[in-house]
Each structure stands twice: as structure tokens, then as C-alpha cells.
C-alpha atoms as a PDB file:
ATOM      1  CA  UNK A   1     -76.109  23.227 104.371  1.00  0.00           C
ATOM      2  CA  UNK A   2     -73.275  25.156 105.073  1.00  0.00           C
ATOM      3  CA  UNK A   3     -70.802  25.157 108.579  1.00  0.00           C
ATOM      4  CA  UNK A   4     -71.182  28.874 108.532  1.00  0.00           C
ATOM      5  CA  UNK A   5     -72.302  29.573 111.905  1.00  0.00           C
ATOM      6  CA  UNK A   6     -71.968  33.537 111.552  1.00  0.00           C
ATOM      7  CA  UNK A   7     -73.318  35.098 107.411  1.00  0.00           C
ATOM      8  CA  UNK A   8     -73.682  39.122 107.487  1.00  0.00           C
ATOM      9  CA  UNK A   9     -76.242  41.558 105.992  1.00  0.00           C
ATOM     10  CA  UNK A  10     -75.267  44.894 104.432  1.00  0.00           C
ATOM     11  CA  UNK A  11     -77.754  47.618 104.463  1.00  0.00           C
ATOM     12  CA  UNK A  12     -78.230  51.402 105.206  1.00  0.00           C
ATOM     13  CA  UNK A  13     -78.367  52.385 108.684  1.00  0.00           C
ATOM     14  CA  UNK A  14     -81.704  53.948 108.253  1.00  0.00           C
ATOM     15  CA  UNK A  15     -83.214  50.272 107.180  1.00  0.00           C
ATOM     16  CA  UNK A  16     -81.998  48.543 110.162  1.00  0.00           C
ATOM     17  CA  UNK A  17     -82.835  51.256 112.556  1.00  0.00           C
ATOM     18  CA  UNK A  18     -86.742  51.044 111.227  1.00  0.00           C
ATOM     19  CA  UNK A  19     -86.204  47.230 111.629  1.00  0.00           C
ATOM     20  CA  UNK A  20     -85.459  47.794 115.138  1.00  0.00           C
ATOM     21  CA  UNK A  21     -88.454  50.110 115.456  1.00  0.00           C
ATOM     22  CA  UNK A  22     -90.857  47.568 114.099  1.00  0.00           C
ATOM     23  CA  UNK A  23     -88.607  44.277 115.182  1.00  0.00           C
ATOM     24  CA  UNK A  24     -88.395  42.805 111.904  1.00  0.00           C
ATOM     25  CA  UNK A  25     -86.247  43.789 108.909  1.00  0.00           C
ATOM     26  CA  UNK A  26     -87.885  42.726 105.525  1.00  0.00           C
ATOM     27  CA  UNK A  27     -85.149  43.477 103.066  1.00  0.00           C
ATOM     28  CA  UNK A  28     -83.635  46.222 100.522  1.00  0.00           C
ATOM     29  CA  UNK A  29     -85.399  47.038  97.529  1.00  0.00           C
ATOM     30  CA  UNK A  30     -83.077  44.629  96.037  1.00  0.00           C
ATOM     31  CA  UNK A  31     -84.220  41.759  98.427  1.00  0.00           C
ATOM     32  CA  UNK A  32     -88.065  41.921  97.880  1.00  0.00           C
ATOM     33  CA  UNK A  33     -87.408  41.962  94.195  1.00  0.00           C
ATOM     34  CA  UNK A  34     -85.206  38.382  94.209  1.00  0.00           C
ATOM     35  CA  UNK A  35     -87.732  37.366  97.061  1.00  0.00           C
ATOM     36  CA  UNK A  36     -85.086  36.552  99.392  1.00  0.00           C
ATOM     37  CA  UNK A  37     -82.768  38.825 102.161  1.00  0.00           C
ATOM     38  CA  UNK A  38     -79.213  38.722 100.782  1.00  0.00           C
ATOM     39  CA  UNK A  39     -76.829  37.851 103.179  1.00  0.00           C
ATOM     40  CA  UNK A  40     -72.951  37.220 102.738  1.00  0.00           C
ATOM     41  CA  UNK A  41     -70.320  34.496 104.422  1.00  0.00           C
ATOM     42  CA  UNK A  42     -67.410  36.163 106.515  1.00  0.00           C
ATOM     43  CA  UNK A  43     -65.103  35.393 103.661  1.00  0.00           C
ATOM     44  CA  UNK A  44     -68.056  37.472 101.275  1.00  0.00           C
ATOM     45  CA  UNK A  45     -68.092  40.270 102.744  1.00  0.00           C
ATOM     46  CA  UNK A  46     -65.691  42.151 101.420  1.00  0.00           C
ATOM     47  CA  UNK A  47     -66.925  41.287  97.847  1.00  0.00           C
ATOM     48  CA  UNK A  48     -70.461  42.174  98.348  1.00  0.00           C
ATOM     49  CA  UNK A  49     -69.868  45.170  99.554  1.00  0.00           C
ATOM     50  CA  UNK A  50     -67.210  46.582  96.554  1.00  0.00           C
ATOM     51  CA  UNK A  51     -69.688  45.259  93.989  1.00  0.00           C
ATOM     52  CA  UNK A  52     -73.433  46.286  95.326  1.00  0.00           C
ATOM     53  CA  UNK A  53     -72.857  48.815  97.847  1.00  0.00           C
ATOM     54  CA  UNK A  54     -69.696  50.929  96.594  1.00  0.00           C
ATOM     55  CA  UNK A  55     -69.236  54.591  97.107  1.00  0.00           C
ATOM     56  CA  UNK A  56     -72.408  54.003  99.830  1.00  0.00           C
ATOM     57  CA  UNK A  57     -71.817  55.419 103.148  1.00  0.00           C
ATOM     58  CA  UNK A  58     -74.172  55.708 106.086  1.00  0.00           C
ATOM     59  CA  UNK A  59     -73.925  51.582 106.233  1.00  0.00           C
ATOM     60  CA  UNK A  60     -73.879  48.962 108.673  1.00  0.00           C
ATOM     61  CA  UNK A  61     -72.964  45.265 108.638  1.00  0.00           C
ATOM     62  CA  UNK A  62     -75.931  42.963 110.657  1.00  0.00           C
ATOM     63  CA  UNK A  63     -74.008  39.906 112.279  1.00  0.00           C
ATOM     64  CA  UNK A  64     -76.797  37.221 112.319  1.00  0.00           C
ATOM     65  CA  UNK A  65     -76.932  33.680 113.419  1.00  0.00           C
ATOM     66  CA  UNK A  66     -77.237  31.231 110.722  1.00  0.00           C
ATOM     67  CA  UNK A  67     -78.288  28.555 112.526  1.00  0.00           C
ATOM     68  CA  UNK A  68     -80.822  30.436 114.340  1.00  0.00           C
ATOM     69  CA  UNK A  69     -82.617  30.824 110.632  1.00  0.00           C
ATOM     70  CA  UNK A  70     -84.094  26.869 110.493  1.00  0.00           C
ATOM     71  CA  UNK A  71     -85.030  25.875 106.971  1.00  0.00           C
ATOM     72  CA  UNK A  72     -85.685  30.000 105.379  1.00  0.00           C
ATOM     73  CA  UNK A  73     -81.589  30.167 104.926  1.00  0.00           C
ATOM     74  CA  UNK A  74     -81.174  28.165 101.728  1.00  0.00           C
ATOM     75  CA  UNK A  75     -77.583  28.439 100.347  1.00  0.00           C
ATOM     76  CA  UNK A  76     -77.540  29.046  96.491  1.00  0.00           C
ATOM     77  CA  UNK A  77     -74.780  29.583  93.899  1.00  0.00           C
ATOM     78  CA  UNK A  78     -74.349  33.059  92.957  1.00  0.00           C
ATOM     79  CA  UNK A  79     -71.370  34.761  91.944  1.00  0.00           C
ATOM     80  CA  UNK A  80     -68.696  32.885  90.496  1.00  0.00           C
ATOM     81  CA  UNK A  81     -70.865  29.263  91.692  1.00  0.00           C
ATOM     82  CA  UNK A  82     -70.357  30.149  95.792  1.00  0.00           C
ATOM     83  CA  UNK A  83     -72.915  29.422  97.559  1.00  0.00           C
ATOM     84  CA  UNK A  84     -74.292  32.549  99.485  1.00  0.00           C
ATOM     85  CA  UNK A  85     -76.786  32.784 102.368  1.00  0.00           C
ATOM     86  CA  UNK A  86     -80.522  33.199 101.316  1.00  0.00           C
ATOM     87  CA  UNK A  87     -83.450  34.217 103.552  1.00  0.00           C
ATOM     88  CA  UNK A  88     -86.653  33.071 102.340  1.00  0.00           C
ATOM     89  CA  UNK A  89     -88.598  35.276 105.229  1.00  0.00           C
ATOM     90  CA  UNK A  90     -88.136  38.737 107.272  1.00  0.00           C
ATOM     91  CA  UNK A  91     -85.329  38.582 109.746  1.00  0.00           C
ATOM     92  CA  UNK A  92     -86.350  39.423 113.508  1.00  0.00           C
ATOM     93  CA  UNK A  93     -84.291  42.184 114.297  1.00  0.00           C
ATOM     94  CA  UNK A  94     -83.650  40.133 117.522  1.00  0.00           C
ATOM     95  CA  UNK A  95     -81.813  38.058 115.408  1.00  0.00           C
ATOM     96  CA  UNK A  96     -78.877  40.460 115.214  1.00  0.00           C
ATOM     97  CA  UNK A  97     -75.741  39.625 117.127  1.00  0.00           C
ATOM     98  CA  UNK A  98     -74.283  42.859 116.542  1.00  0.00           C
ATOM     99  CA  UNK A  99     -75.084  45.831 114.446  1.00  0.00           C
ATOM    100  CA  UNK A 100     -71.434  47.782 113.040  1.00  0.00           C
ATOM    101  CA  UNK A 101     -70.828  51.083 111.271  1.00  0.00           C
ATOM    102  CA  UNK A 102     -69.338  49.556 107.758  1.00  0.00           C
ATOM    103  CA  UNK A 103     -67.340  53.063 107.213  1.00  0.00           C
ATOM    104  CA  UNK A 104     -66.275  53.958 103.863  1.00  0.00           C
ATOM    105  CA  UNK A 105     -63.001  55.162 103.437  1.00  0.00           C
ATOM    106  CA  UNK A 106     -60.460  56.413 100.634  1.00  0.00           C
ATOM    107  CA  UNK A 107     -59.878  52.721  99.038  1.00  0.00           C
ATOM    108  CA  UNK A 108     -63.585  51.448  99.454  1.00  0.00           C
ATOM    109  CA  UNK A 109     -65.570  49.738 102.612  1.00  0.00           C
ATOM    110  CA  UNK A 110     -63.179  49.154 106.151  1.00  0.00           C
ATOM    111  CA  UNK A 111     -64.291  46.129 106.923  1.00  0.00           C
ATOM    112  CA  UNK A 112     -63.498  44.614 110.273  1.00  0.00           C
ATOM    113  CA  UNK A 113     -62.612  41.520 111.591  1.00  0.00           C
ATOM    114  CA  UNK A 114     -65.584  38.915 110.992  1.00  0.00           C
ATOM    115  CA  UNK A 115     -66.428  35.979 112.527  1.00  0.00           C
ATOM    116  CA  UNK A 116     -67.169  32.937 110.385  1.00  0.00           C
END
């Protein structure tokens, strides 16, 4: 178990806004074929997005609750052995503590501040 209390979600804007619509968000393409939702620490943020999301605009950054997951959020080694955030379900869109605009500018992704 990890002490992250806030992980993050990358994905278009038109994916989160039909998970609003429907009130659950199932995952990218890229999700359902691992068989988990990708998520990212604070700290992995910035990573994620340069190496599975550059040059993609129209994007926002899901700030979700980790806690709030129970036992679905497994934390697993991935890149470089961190462990990353795993969700072994669909995420209630209700889940989201705030939705952002994850703008692309000239030198790659702005990302904000994040909580961890």
C-alpha cells in the first residue's frame, strides 16, 4: 500500500466527459487491454504524460482519491520498478476530485501543481 492519498488519470476530454454522462469511466483503449485503469502518483505525472500521451492535446488530468478505491487500487512496479496506481474496476466518475485542462504547450504537457 502506498501513502499516496491523491494518484491522477490522464485521458482525452471526450472520455471523461462520456464518463460523466454515464457516471462511470471504464478506461482508454490502453486500459481494457492491460485490464486495469492506469493511474499516475503526483510525482508521475509529468512522466506519464511525455511518454504515452505526447503531442496529445484536448486532455485532462482526473484527480481521484486513492483511498476511496478499497482493495481494486493495487500498486505494481512499472517503469523503472516504481510502483504506479492500478485500478482493477471502472472508476465512478463521482470519484473525481477535480477534472483539469492538461494544456499542451511549446515544450510538452503544462502540468500544474499536484497534490500528493
Amino acid at each position: 500500500m502506498s501513502a499516496h492519498a491523491t494518484i491522477y488519470k490522464i485521458c482525452s476530454s471526450k472520455e471523461w466527459a462520456a464518463a460523466e454522462a454515464c457516471g462511470t469511466y471504464t478506461g482508454s483503449a490502453d486500459d481494457a487491454r492491460d485490464g486495469f485503469i492506469h493511474f499516475s502518483t503526483a510525482a508521475q505525472v509529468p512522466g506519464t504524460a511525455a511518454r504515452h500521451f505526447a503531442g496529445r492535446d484536448d486532455l485532462v488530468l482526473v484527480a481521484v482519491a486513492a483511498p476511496m478505491l478499497g482493495e481494486a487500487l493495487k500498486w505494481e512496479p512499472s517503469r523503472g520498478g516504481d510502483l504506479f496506481p492500478h485500478l482493477y474496476g471502472a472508476l465512478g466518475a463521482d470519484a473525481a476530485r477535480s477534472v483539469i485542462p492538461l494544456p499542451l504547450g511549446a515544450d510538452g504537457h503544462a502540468i500544474p501543481d499536484l497534490e500528493d
